[in-house]
N, C-alpha and C. Protein backbone atom coordinates (compact mmCIF):
# COMPACT_ATOMS: atom_id res chain seq x y z
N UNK A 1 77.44 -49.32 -42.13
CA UNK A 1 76.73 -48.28 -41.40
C UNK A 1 76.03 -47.28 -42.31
N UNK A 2 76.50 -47.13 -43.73
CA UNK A 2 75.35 -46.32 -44.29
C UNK A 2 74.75 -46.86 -45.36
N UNK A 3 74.73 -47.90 -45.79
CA UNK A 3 74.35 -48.67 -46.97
C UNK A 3 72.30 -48.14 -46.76
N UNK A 4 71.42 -48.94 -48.04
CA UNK A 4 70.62 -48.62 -47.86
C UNK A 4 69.58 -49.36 -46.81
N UNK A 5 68.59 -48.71 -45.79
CA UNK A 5 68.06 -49.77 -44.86
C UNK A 5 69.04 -50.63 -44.09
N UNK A 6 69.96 -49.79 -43.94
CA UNK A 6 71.05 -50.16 -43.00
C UNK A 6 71.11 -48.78 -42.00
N UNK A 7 70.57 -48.51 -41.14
CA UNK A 7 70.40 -47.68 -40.45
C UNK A 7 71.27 -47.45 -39.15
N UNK A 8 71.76 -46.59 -38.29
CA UNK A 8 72.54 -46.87 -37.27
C UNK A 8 71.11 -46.87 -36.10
N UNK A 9 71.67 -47.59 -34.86
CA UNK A 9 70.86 -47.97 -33.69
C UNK A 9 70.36 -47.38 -33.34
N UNK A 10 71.14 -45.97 -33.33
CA UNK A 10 69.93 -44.72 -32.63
C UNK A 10 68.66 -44.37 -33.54
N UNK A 11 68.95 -44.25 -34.72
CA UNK A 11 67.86 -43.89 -35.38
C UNK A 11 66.86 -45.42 -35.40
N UNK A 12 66.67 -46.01 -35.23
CA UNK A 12 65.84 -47.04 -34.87
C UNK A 12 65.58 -47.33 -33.42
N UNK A 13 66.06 -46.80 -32.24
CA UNK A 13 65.52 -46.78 -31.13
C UNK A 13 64.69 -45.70 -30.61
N UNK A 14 65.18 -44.68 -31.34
CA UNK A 14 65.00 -43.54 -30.75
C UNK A 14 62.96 -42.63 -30.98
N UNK A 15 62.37 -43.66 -32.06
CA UNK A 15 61.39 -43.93 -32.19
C UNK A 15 60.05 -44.70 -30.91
N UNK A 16 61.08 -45.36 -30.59
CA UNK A 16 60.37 -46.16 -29.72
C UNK A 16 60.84 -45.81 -28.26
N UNK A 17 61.46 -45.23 -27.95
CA UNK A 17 62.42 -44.25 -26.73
C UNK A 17 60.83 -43.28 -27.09
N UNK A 18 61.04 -42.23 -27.84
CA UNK A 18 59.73 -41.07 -27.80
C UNK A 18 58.76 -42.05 -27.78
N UNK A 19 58.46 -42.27 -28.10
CA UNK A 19 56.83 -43.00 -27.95
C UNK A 19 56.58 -43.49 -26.68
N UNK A 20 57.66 -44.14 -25.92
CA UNK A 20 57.24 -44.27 -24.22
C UNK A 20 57.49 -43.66 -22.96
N UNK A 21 58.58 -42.48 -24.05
CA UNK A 21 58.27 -40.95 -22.92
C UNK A 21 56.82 -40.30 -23.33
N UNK A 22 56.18 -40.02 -24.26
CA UNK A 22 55.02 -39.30 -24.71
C UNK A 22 54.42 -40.24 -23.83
N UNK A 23 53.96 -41.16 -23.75
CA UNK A 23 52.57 -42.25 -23.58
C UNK A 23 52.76 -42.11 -21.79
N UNK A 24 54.67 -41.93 -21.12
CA UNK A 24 54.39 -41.88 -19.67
C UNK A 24 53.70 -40.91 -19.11
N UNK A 25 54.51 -39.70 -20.07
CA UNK A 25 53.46 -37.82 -19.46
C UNK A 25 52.29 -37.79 -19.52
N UNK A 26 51.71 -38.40 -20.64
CA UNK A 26 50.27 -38.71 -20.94
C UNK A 26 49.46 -39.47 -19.94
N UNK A 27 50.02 -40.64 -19.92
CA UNK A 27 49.52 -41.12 -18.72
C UNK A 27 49.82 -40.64 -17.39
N UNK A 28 50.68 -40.06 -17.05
CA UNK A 28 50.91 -39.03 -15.50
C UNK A 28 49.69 -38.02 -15.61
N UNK A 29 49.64 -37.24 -16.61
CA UNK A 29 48.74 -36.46 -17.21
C UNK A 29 47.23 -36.73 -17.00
N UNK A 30 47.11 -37.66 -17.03
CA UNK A 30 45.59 -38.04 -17.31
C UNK A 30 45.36 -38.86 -15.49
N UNK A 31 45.91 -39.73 -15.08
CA UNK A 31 46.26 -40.32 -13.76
C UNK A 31 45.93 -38.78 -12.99
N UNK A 32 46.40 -37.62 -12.98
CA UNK A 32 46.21 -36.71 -11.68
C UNK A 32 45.01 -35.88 -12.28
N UNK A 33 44.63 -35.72 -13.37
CA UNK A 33 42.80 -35.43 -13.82
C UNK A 33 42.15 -36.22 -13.27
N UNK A 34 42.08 -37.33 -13.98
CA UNK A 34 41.07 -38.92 -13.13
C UNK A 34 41.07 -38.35 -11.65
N UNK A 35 42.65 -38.81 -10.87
CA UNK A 35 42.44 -38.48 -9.34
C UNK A 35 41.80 -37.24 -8.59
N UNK A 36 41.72 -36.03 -9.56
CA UNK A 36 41.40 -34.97 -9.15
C UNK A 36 40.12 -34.90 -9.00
N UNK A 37 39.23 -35.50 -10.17
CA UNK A 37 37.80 -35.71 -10.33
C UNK A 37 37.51 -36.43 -9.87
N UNK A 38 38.18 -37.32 -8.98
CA UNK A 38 37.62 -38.36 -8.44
C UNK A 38 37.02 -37.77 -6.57
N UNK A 39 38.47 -37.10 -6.49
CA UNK A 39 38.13 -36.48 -4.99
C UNK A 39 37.15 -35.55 -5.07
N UNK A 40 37.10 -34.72 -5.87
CA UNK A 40 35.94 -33.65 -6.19
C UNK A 40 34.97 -34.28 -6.27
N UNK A 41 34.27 -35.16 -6.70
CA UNK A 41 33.13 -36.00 -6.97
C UNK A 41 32.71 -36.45 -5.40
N UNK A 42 34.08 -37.29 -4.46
CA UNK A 42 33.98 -38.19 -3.48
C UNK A 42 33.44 -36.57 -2.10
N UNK A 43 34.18 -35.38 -2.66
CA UNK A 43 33.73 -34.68 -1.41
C UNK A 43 32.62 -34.63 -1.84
N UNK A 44 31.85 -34.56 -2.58
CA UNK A 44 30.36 -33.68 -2.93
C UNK A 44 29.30 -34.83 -2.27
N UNK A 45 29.92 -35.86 -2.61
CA UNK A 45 29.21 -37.04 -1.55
C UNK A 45 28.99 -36.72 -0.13
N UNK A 46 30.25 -36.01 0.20
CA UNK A 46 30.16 -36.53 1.80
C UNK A 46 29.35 -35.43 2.33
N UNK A 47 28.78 -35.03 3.49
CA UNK A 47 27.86 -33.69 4.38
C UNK A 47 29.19 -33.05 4.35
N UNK A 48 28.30 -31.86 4.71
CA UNK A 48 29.06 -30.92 5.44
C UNK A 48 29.14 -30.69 6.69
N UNK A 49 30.26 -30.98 7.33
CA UNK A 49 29.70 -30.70 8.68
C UNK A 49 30.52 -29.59 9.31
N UNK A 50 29.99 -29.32 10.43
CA UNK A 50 30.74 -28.20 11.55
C UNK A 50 31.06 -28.86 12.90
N UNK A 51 32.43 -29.01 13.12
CA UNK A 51 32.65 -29.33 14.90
C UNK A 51 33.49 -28.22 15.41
N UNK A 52 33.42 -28.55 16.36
CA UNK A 52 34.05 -28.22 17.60
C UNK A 52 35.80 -28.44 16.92
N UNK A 53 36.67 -27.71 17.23
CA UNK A 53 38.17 -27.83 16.83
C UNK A 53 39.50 -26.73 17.12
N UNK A 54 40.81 -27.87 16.81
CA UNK A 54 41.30 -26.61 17.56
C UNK A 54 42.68 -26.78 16.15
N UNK A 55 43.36 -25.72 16.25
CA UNK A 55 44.02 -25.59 15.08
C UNK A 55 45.61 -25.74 15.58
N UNK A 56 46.17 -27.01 15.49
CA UNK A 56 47.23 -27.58 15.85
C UNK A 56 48.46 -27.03 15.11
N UNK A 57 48.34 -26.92 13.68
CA UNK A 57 49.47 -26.58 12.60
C UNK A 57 49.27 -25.93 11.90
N UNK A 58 50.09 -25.36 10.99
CA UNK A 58 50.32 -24.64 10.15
C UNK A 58 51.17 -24.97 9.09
N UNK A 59 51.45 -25.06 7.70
CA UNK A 59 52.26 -25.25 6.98
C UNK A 59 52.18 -24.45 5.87
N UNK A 60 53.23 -24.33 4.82
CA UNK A 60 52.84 -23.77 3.19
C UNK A 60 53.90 -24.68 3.14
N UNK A 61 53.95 -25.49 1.51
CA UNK A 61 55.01 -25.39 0.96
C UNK A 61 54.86 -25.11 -0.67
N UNK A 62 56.18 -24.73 -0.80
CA UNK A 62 56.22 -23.71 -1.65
C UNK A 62 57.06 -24.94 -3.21
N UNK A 63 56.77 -24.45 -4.62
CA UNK A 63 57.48 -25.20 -5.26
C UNK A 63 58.06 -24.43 -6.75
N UNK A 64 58.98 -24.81 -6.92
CA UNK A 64 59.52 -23.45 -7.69
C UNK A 64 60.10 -22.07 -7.60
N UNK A 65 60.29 -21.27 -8.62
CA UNK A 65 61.01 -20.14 -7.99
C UNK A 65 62.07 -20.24 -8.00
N UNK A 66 62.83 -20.58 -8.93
CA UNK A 66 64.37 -20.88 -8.95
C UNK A 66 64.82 -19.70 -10.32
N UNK A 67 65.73 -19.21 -10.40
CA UNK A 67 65.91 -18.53 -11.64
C UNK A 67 64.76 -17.47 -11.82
N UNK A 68 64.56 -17.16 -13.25
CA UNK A 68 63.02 -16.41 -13.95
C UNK A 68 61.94 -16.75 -13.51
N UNK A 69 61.59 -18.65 -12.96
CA UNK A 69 60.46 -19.19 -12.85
C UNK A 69 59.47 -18.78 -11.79
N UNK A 70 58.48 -18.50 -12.27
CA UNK A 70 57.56 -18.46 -10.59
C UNK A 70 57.05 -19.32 -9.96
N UNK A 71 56.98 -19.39 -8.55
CA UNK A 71 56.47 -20.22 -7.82
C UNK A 71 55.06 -20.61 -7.47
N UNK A 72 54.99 -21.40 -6.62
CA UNK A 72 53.28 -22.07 -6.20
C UNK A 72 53.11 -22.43 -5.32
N UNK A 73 52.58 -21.71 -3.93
CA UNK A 73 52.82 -22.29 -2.72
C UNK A 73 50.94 -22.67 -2.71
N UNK A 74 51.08 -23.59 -1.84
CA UNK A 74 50.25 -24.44 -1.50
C UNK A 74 49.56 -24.35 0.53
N UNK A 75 48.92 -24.01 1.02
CA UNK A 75 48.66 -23.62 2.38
C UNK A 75 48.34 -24.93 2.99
N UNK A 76 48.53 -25.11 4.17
CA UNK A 76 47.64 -26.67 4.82
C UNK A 76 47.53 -25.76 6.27
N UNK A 77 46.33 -26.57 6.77
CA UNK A 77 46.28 -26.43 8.13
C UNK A 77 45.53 -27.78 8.61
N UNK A 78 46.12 -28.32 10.06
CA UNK A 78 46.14 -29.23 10.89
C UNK A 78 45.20 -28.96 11.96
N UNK A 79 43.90 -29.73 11.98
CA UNK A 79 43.24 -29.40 12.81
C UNK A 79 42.51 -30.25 13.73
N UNK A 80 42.57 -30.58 15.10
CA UNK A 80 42.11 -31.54 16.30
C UNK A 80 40.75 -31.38 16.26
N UNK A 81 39.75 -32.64 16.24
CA UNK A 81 38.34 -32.68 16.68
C UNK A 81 38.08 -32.87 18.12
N UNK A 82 37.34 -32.68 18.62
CA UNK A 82 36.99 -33.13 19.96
C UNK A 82 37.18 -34.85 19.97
N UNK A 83 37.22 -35.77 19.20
CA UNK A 83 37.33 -37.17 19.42
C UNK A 83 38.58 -37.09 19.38
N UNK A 84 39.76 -36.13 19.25
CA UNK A 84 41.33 -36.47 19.39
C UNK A 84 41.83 -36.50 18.18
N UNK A 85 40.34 -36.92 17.19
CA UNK A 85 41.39 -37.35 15.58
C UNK A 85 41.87 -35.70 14.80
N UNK A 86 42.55 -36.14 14.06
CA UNK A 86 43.56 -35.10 13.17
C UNK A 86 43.15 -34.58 11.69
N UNK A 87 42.81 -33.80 11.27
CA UNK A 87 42.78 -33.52 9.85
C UNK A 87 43.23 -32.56 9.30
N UNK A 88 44.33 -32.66 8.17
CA UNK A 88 44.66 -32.05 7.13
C UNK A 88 44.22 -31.03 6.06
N UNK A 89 43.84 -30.12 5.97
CA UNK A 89 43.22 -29.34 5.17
C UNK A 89 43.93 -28.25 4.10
N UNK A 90 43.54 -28.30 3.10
CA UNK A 90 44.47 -27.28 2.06
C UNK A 90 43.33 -26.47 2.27
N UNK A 91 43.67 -25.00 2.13
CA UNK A 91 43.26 -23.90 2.23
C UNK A 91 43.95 -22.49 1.65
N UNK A 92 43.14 -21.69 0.96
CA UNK A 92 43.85 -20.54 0.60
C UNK A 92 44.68 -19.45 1.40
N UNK A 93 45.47 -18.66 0.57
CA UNK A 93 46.27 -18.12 1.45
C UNK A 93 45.72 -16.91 2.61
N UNK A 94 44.81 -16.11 2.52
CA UNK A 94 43.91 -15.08 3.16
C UNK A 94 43.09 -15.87 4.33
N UNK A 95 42.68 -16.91 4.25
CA UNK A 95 42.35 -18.34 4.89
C UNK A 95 43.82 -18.63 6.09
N UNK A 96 44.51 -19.08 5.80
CA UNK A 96 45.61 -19.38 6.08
C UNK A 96 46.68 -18.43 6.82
N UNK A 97 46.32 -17.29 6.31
CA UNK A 97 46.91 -15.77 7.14
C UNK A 97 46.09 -15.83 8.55
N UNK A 98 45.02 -16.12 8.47
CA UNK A 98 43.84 -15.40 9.49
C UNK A 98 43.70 -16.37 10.68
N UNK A 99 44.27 -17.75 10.70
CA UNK A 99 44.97 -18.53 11.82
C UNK A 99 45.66 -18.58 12.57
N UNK A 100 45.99 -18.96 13.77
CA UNK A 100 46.85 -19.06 14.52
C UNK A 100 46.70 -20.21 15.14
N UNK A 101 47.91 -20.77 15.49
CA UNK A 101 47.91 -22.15 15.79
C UNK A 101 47.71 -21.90 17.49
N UNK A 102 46.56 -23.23 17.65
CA UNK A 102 46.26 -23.25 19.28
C UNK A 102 44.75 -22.37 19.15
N UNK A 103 44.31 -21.64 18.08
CA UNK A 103 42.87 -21.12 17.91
C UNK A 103 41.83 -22.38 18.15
N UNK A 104 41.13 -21.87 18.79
CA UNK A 104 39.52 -22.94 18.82
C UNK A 104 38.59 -22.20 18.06
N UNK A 105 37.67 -23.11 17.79
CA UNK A 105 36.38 -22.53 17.16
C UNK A 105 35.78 -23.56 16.45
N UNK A 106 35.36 -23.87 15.50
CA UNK A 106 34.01 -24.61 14.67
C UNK A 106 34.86 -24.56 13.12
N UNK A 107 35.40 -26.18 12.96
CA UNK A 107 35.14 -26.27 11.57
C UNK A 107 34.54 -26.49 10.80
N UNK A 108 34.49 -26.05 9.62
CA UNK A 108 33.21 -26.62 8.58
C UNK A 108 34.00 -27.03 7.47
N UNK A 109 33.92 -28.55 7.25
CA UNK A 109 33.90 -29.04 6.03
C UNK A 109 33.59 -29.99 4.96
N UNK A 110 33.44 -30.62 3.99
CA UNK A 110 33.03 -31.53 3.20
C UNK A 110 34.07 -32.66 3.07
N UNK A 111 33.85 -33.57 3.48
CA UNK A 111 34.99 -34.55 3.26
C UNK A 111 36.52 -34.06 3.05
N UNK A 112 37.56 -33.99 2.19
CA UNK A 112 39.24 -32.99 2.31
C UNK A 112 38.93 -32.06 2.09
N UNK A 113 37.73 -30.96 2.03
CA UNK A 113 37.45 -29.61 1.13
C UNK A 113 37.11 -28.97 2.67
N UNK A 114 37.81 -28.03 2.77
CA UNK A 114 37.72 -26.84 3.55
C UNK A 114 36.82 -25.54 3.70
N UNK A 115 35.74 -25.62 4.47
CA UNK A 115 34.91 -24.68 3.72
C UNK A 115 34.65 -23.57 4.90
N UNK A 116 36.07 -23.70 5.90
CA UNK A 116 36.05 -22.24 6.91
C UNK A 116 35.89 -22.50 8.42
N UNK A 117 36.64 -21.50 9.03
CA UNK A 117 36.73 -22.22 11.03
C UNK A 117 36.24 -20.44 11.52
N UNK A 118 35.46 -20.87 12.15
CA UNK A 118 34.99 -19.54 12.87
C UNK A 118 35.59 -19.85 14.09
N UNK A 119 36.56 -18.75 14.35
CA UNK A 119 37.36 -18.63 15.51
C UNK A 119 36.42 -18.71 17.22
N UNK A 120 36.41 -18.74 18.09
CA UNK A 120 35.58 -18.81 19.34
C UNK A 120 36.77 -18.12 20.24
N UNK A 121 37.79 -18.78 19.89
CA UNK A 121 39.26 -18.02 20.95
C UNK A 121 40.44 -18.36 20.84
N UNK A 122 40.57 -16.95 20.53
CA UNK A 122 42.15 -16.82 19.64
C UNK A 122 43.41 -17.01 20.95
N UNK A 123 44.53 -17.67 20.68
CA UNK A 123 45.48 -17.54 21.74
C UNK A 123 45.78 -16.67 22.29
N UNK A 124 46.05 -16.53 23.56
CA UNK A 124 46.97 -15.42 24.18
C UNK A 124 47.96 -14.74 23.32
N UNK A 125 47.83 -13.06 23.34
CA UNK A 125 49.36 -12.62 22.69
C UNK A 125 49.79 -11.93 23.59
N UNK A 126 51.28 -12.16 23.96
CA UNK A 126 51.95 -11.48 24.91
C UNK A 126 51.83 -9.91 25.04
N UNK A 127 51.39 -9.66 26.05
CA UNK A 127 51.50 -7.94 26.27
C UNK A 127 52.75 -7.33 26.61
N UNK A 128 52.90 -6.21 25.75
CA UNK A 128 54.15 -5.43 25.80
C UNK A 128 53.92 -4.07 26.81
């Protein structure tokens, strides 16, 4: 075990162990750039459009924030077209405050890119 070029196992694996953790992050790394630029590219393709819609959901979720760390919440809203179909939208948080689920009005957006719902009629709020 210590002679010369007689090495123990770890120090000869442990070379090739780092090298295909580095090359996985790297490639995770580079995989959600590519995908990112890819959707950014694919909305700029698509129109913009405005319909008719009604605002079904609401979500954030949140990630982090455990201990010292800070967190990163993320906004979505769920929204009905007049043809019945469903879409998903990330949206900022001031965006996302200013909703209420069951609102109608006119969405506008570019393929997954969110670009704003002008309210027409906000739900009933109970009178006190």
């Amino acid at each position: 075990m210590g002679g010369f070029g007689d090495e123990p196992f770890f120090f000869s694996v442990f070379p090739v162990f780092f090298i295909v953790i580095f090359a996985i992050v790297i490639g995770v790394f580079l995989f959600t750039i590519v995908k990112g630029i890819g959707e950014w590219s694919s909305n700029n393709k698509q129109p913009r459009l405005t319909v008719k819609a009604v605002v079904v959901s609401k979500r954030a979720e949140v990630s982090g924030g455990s201990g010292d760390s800070s967190s990163s919440t993320w906004y979505y809203a769920t929204f009905e077209v007049e043809s019945g179909d469903r879409m998903e939208l990330a949206l900022n948080g001031q965006e996302y405050g200013l909703l209420a689920e069951g609102d109608t009005g006119e969405l506008a957006f570019q393929g997954t890119r969110y670009l704003g719902f002008s309210r027409t009629k906000a739900i009933a709020s109970p009178t006190i």
